[in-house]
C-alpha atoms as a PDB file:
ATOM      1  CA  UNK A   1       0.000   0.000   0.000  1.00  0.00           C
ATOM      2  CA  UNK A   2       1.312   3.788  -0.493  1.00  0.00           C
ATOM      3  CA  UNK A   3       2.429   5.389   2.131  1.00  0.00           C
ATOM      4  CA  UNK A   4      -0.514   7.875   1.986  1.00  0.00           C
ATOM      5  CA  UNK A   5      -2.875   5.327   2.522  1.00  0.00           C
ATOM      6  CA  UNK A   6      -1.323   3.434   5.543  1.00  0.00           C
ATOM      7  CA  UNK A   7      -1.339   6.828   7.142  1.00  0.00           C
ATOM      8  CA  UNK A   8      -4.883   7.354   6.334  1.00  0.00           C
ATOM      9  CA  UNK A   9      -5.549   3.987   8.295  1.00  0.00           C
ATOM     10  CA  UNK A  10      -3.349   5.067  10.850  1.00  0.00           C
ATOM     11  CA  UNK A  11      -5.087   8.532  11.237  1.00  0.00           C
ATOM     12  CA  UNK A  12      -8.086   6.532  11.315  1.00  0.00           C
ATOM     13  CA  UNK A  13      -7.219   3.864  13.833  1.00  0.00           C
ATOM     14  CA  UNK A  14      -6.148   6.643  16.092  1.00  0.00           C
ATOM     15  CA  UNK A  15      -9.309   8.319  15.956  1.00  0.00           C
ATOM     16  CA  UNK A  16     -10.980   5.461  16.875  1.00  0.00           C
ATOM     17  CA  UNK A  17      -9.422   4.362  19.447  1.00  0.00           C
ATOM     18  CA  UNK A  18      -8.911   8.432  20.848  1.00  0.00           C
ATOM     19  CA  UNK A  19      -9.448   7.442  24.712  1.00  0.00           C
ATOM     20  CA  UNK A  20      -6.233   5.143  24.294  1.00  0.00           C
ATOM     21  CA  UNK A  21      -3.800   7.224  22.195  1.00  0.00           C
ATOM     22  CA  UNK A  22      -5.173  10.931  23.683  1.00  0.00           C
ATOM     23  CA  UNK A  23      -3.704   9.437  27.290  1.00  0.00           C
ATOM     24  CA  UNK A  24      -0.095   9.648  25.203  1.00  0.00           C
ATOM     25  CA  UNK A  25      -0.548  12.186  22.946  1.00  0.00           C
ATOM     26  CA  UNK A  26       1.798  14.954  23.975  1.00  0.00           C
ATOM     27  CA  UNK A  27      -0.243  17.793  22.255  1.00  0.00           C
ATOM     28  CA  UNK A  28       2.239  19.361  20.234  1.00  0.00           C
ATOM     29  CA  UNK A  29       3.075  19.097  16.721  1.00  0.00           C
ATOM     30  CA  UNK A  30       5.836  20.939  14.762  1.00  0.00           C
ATOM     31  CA  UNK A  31       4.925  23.051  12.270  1.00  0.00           C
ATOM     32  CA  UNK A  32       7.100  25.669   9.615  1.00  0.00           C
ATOM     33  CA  UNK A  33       6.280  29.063  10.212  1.00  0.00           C
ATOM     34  CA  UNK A  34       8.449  31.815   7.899  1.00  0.00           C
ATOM     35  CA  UNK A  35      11.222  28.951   7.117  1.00  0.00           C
ATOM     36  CA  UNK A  36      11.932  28.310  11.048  1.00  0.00           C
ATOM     37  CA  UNK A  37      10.575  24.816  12.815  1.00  0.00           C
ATOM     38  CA  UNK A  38       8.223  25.365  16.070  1.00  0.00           C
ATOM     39  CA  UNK A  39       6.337  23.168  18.355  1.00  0.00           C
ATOM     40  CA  UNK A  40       2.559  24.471  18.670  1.00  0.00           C
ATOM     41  CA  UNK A  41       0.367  22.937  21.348  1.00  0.00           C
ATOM     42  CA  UNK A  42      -2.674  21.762  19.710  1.00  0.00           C
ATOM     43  CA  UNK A  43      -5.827  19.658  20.676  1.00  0.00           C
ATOM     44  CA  UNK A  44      -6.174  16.190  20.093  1.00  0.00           C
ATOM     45  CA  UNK A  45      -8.336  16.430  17.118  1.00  0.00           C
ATOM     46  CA  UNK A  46      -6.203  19.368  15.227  1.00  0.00           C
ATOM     47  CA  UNK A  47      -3.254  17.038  16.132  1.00  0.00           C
ATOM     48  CA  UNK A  48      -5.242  14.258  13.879  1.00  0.00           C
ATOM     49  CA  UNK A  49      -6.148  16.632  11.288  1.00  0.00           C
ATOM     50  CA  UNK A  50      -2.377  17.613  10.785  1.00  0.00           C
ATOM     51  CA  UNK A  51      -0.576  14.275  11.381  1.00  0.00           C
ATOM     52  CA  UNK A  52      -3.055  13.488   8.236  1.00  0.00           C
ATOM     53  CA  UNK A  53      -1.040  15.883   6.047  1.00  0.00           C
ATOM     54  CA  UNK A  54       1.637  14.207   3.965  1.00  0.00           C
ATOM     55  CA  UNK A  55       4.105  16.424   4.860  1.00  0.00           C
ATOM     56  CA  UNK A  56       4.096  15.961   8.371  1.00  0.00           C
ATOM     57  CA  UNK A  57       6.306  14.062  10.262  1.00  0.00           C
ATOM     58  CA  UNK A  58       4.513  10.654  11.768  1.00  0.00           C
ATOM     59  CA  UNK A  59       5.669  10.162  15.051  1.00  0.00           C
ATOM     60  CA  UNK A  60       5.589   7.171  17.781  1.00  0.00           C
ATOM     61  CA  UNK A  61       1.810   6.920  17.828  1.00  0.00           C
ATOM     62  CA  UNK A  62       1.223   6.627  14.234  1.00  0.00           C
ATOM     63  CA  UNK A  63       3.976   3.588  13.832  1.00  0.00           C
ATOM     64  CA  UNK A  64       2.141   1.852  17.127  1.00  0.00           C
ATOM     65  CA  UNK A  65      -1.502   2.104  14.863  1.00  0.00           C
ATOM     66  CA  UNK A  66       0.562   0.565  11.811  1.00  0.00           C
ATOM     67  CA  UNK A  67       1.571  -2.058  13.845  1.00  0.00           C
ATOM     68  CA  UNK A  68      -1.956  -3.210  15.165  1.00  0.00           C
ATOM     69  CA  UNK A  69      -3.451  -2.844  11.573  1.00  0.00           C
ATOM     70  CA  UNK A  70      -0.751  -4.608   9.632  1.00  0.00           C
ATOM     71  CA  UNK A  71      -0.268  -7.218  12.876  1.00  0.00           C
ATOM     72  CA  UNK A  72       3.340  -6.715  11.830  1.00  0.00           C
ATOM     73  CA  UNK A  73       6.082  -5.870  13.873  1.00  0.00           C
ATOM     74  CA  UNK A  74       7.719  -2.674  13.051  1.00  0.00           C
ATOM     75  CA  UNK A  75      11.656  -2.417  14.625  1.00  0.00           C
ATOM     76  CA  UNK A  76      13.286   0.909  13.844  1.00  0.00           C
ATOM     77  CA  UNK A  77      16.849   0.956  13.847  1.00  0.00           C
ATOM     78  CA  UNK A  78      19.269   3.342  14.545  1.00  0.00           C
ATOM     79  CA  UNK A  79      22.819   3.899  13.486  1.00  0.00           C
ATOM     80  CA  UNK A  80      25.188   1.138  15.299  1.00  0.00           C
ATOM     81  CA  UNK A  81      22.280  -0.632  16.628  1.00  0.00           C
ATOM     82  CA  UNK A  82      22.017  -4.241  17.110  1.00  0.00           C
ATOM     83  CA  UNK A  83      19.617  -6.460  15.646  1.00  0.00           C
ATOM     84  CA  UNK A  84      19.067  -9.542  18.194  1.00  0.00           C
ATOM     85  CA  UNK A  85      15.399 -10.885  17.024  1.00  0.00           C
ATOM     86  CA  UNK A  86      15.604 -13.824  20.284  1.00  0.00           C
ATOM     87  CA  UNK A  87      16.500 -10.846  22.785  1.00  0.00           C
ATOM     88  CA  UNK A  88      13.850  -8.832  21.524  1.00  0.00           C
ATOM     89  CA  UNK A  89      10.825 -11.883  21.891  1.00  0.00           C
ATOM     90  CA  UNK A  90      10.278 -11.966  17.993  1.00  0.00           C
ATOM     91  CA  UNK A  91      11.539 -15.322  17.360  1.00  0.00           C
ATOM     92  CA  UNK A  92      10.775 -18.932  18.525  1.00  0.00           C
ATOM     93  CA  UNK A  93      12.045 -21.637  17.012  1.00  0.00           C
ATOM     94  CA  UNK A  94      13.888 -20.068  14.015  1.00  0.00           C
ATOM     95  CA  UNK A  95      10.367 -18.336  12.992  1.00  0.00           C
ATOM     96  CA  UNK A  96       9.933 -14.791  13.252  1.00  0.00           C
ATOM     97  CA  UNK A  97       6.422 -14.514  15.196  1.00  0.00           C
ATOM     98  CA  UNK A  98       3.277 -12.335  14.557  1.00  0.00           C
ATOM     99  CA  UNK A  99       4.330 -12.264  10.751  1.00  0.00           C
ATOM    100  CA  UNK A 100       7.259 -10.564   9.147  1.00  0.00           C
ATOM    101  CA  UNK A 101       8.994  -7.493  10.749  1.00  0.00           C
ATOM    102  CA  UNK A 102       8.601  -4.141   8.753  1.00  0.00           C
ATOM    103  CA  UNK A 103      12.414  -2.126   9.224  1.00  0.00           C
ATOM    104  CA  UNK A 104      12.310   1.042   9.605  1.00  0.00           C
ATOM    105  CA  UNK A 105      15.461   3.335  10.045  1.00  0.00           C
ATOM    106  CA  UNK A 106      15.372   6.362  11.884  1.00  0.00           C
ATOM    107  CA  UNK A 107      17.759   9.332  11.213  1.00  0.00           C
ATOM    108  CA  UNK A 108      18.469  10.752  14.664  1.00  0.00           C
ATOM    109  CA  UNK A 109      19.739  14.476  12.374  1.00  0.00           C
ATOM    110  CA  UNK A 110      16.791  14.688  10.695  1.00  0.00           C
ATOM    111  CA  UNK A 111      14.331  13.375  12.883  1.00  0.00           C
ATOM    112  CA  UNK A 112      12.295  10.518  10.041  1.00  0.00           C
ATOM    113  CA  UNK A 113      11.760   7.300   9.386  1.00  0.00           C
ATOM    114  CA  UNK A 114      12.664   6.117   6.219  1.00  0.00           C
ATOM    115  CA  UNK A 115      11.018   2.441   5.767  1.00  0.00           C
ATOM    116  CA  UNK A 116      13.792  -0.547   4.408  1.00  0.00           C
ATOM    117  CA  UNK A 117      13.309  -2.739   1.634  1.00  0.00           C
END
């Protein structure tokens, strides 16, 4: 699927389950104003409407609603990290459990995800 519709699911799996992800939503989202980056406290809903936009950032909640609709696994990496599957209770046996992992690396200088084929 694109990537603008799994973050239309995502958007909408949030929604739907609001009482669960509002209790972590920090309320803040960064926005460009005049060429500079700022944090802006917003409601919960305006916070939906935005992370909706393609051109905003997804963040920690939208990668948790990926994983319960795909019922994938997502790991994100980060530069020198690890991979150890067994340490990290995906793998029994040899088999990866609750269906193949989705990689994601995430660039700590410019703050994305970029998904790994």
């Amino acid at each position: 699927e694109s990537a603008k519709v799994l973050r239309e699911k995502s958007c909408d799996y949030i929604a739907s389950h609001q009482a669960f992800f509002e209790g972590f939503h920090e309320s803040f989202i960064e926005i460009e104003m005049e060429g500079k980056k700022e944090l802006m406290q917003v409601p919960f809903a305006d916070y939906l409407t935005e992370l909706r936009k393609c051109n905003v950032k997804a963040d920690s909640l939208a990668i948790h609603a990926l994983t319960k609709i795909l019922n994938r696994p997502i790991i994100i990496l980060f530069e020198g990290m690890q991979l150890d599957f067994g340490k990290q209770g995906l793998k029994t046996n040899d088999k990866i459990k609750k269906g193949d992992p989705i990689f994601v690396y995430y660039d700590e200088a410019s703050c994305t995800y970029h998904a790994l084929h």
